[in-house]
Structures are given as C-alpha cells and as structure tokens.
N, C-alpha and C. Protein backbone atom coordinates (compact mmCIF):
# COMPACT_ATOMS: atom_id res chain seq x y z
N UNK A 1 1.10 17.34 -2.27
CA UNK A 1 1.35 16.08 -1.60
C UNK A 1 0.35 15.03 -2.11
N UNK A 2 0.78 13.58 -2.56
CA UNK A 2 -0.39 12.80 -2.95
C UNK A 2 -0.95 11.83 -1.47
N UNK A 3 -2.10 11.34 -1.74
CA UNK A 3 -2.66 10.83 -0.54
C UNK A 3 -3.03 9.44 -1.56
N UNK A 4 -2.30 8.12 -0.74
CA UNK A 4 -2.55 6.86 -1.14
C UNK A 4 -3.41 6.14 -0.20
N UNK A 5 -4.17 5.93 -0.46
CA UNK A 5 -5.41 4.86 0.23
C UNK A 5 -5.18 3.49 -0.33
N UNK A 6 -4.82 2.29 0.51
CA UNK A 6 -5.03 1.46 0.40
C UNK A 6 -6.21 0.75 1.35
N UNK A 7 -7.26 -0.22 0.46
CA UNK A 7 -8.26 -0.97 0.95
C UNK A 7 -8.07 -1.73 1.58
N UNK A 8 -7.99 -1.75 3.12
CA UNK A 8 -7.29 -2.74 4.37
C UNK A 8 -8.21 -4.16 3.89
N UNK A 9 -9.43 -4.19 3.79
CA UNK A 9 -10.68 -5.22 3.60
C UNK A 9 -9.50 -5.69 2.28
N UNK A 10 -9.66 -5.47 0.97
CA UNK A 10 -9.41 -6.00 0.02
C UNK A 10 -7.87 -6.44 -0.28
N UNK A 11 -6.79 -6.28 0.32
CA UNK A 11 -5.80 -6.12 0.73
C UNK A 11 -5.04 -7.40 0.83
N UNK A 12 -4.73 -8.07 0.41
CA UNK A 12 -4.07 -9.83 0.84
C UNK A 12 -2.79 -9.81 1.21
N UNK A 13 -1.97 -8.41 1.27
CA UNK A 13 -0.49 -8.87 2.04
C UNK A 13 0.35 -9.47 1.28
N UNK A 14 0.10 -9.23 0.20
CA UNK A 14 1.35 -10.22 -0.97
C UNK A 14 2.78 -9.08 -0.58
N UNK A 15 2.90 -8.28 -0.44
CA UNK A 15 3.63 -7.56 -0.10
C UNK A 15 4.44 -6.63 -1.92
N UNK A 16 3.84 -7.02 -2.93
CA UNK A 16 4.39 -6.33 -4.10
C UNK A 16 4.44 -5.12 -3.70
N UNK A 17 3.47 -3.98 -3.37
CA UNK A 17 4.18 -2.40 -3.20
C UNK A 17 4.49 -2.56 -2.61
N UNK A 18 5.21 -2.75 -1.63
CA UNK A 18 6.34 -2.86 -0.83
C UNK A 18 7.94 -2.89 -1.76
N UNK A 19 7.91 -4.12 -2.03
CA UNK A 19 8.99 -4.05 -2.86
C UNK A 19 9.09 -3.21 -4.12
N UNK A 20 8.02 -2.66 -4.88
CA UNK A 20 8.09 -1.91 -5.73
C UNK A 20 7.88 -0.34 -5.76
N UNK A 21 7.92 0.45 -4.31
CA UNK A 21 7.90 1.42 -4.06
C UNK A 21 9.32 2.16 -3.90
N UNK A 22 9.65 3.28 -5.08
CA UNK A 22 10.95 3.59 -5.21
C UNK A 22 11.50 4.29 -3.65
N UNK A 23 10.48 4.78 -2.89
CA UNK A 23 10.27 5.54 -1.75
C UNK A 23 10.76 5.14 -0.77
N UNK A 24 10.35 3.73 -0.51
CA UNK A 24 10.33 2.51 0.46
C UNK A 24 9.38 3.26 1.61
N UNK A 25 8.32 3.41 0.98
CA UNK A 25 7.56 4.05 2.31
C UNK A 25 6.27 3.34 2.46
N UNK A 26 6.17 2.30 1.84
CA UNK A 26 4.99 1.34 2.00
C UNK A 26 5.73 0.13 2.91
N UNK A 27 4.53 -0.78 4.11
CA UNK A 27 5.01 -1.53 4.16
C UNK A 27 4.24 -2.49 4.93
N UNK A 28 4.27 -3.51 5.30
CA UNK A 28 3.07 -4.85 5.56
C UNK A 28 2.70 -4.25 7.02
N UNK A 29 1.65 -4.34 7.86
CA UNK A 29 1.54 -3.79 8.91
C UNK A 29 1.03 -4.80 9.80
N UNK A 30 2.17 -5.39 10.76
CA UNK A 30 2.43 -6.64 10.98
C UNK A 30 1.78 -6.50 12.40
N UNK A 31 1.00 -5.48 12.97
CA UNK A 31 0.24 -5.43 14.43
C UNK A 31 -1.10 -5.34 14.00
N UNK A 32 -1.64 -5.72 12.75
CA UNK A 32 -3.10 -5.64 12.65
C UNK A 32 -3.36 -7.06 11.39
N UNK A 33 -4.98 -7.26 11.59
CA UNK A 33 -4.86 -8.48 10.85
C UNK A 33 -6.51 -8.03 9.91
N UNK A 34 -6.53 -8.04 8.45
CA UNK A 34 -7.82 -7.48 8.22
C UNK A 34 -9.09 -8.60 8.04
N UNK A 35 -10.07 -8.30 7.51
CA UNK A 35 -10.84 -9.44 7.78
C UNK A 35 -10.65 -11.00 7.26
N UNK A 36 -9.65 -10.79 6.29
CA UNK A 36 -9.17 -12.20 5.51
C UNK A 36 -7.99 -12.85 6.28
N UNK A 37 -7.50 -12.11 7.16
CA UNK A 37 -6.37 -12.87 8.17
C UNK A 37 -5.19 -12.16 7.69
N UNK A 38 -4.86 -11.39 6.45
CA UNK A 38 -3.68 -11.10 6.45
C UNK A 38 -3.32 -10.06 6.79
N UNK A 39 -2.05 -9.82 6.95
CA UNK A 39 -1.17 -8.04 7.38
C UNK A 39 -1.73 -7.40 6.31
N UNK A 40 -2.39 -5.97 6.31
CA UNK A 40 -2.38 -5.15 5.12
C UNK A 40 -1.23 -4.10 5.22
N UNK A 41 -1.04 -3.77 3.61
CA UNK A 41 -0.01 -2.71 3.58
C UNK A 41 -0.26 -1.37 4.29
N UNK A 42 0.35 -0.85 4.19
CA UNK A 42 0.49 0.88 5.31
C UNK A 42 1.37 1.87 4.58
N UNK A 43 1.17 2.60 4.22
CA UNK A 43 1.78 4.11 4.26
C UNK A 43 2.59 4.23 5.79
N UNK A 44 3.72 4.26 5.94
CA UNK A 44 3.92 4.81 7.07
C UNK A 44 4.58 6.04 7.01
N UNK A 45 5.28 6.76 5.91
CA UNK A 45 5.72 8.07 5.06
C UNK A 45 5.00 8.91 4.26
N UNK A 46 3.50 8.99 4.76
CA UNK A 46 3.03 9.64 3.47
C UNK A 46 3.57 10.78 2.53
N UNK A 47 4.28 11.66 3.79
CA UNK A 47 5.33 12.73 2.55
C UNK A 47 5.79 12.85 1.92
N UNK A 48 6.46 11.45 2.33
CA UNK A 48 7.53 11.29 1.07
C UNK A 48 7.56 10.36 -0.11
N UNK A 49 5.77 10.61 -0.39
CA UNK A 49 5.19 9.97 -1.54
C UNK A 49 5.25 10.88 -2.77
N UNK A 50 5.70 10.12 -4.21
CA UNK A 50 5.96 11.05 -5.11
C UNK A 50 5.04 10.71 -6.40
N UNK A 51 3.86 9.94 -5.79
CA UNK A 51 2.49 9.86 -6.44
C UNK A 51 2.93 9.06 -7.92
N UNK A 52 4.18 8.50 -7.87
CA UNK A 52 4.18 7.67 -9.05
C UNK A 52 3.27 6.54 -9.41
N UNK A 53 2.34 6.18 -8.35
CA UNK A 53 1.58 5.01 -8.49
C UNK A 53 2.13 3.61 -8.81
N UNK A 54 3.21 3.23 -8.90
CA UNK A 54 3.79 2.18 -8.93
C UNK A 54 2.98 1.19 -8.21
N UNK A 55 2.75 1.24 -6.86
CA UNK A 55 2.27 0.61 -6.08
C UNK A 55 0.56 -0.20 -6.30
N UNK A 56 0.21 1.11 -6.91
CA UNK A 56 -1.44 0.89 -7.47
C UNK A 56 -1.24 0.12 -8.84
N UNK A 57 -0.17 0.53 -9.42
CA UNK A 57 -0.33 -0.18 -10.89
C UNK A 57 0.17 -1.85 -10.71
N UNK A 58 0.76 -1.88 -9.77
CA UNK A 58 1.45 -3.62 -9.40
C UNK A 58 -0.05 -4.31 -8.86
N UNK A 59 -0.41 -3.81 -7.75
CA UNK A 59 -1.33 -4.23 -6.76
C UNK A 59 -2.08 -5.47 -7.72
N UNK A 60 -2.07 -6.65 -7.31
CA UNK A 60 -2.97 -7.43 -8.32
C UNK A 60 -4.44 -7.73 -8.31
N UNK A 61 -4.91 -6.94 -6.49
CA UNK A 61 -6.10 -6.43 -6.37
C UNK A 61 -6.85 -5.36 -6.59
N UNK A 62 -6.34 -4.59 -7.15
CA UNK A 62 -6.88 -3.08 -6.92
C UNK A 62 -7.16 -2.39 -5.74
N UNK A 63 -5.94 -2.51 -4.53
CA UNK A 63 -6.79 -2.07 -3.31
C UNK A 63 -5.79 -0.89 -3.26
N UNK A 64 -5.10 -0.27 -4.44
CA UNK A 64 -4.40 0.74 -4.16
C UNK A 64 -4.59 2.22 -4.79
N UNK A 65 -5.33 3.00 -4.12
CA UNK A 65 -5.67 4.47 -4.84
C UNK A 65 -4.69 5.21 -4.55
N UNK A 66 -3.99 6.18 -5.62
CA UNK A 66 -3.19 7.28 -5.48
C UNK A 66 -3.80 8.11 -6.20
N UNK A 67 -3.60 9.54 -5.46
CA UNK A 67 -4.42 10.85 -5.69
C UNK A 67 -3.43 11.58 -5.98
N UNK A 68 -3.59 12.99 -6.70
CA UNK A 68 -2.39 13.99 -6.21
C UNK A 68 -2.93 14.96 -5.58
C-alpha cells in the first residue's frame, strides 16, 4: 500500500492533484483552513492509492510525498 503525505503548511489549494489523480481519491478539504488561509488537499482513500505519483509530480509546490 503507498502512503501519500501531503504538507498541510505548504499546501495552497490550487486543487491540481485533485484533478490529476487517476484514483479520484485526493481532494480539497473544505472544513479546515492551513496557516496561509487556504483548503489543503486530503487523501480521503488512501487504499485505493496506486502510488503513481501523479499528484506529487504536478504539485507546483512540492508539498506532495508518495512512498510505496
């Protein structure tokens, strides 16, 4: 199973993994606000992550780690 960490702090909510996750298991997490004011992304499927990293390779911050 891979484990994706995204950096809530570094995080701006552009929402790209979202749309570029073949999974659709990423997604803006619209009940929390991080220290810059915006929604950060969320895993809310981690299982049914298939560690392609798509998400980390878009991210235009680097706040996206995928492990396997």
């Amino acid at each position: 199973m891979a484990k994706v960490t995204i950096s809530e702090v570094i995080c701006k909510g552009c929402g790209l993994c979202v749309s570029t996750c073949p999974k659709k298991i990423i997604e803006l997490d619209k009940g929390r606000l991080n220290p810059k004011g915006y929604h950060p992304a969320r895993v809310f499927d981690p299982a049914n992550c298939i560690a392609c990293a798509m998400c980390a390779i878009i991210c235009p911050d680097s706040a996206i780690k995928v492990e396997k």
